[in-house]
Protein backbone atom coordinates (compact mmCIF):
# COMPACT_ATOMS: atom_id res chain seq x y z
CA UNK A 1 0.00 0.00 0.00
CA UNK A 2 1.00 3.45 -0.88
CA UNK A 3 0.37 6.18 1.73
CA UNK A 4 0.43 9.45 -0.31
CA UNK A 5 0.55 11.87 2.84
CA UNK A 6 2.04 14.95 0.74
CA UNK A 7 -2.03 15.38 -0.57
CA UNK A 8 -4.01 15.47 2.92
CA UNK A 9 -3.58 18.25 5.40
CA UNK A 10 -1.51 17.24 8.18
CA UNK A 11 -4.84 17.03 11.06
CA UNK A 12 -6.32 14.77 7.94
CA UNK A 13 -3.11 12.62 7.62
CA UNK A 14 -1.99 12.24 11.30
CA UNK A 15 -5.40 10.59 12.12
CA UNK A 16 -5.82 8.06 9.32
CA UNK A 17 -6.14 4.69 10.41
CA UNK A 18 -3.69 1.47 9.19
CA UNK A 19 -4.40 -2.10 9.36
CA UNK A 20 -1.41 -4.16 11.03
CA UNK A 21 0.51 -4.88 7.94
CA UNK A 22 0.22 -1.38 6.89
CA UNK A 23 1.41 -0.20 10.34
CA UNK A 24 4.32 -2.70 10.05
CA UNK A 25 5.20 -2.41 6.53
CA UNK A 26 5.28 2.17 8.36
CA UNK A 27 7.41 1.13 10.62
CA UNK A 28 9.63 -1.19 8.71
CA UNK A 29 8.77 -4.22 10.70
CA UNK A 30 7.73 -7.44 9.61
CA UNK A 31 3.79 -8.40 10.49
CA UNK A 32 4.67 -11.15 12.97
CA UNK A 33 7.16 -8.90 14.91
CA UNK A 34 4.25 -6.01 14.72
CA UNK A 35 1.81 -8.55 16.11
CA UNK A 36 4.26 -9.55 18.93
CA UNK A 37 5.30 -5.87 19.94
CA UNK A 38 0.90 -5.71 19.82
CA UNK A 39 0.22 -8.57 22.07
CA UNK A 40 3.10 -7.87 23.93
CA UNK A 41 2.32 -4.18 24.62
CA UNK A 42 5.66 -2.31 23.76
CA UNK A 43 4.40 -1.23 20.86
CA UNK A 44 1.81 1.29 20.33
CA UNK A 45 -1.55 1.46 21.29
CA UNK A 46 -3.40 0.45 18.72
CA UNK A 47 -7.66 1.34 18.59
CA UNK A 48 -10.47 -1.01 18.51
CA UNK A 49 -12.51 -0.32 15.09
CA UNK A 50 -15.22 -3.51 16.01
CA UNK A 51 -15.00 -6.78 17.83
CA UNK A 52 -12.26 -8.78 15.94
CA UNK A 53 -10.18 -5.86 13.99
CA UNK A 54 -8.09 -3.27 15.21
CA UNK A 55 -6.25 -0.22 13.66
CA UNK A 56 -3.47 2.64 14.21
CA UNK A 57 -3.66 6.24 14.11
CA UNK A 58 -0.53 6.98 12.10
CA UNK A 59 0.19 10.19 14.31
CA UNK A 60 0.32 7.47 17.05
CA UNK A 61 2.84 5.86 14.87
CA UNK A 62 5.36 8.65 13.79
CA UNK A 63 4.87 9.78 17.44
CA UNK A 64 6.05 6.04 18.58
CA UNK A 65 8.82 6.00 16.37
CA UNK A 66 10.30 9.22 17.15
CA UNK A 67 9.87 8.02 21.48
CA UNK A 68 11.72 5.08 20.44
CA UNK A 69 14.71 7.17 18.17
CA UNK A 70 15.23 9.71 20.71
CA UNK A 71 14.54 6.68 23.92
């Protein structure tokens, strides 16, 4: 998946939600290291969207990566 961030506004683009691959393929991760940093809470809070799925703000992300440069 392409993210093309350089058309939305920045409020627009900081709350868009990714699925887990697209929040590991973000953060340069493979999907079952993602999953484990999910389940084993070190990585970022992700949001529920219904009973089985969940998703990431990608603001949450960039903010997680940049805690985790400067950490």
């Amino acid at each position: 998946m392409t993210i093309y961030l350089d058309s939305l506004p920045s409020e627009v683009a900081n709350k868009r939600v990714l699925s887990a691959p697209d929040a590991a393929q973000f953060c340069n991760f493979s999907l079952p290291h993602w999953r484990r940093l999910t389940r084993d809470g070190t990585g970022p809070k992700p949001i529920k969207l219904s009973a089985r799925r969940v998703g990431w703000q990608l603001g949450d992300l960039i903010a997680w990566l940049e805690a985790k440069k400067a950490a």
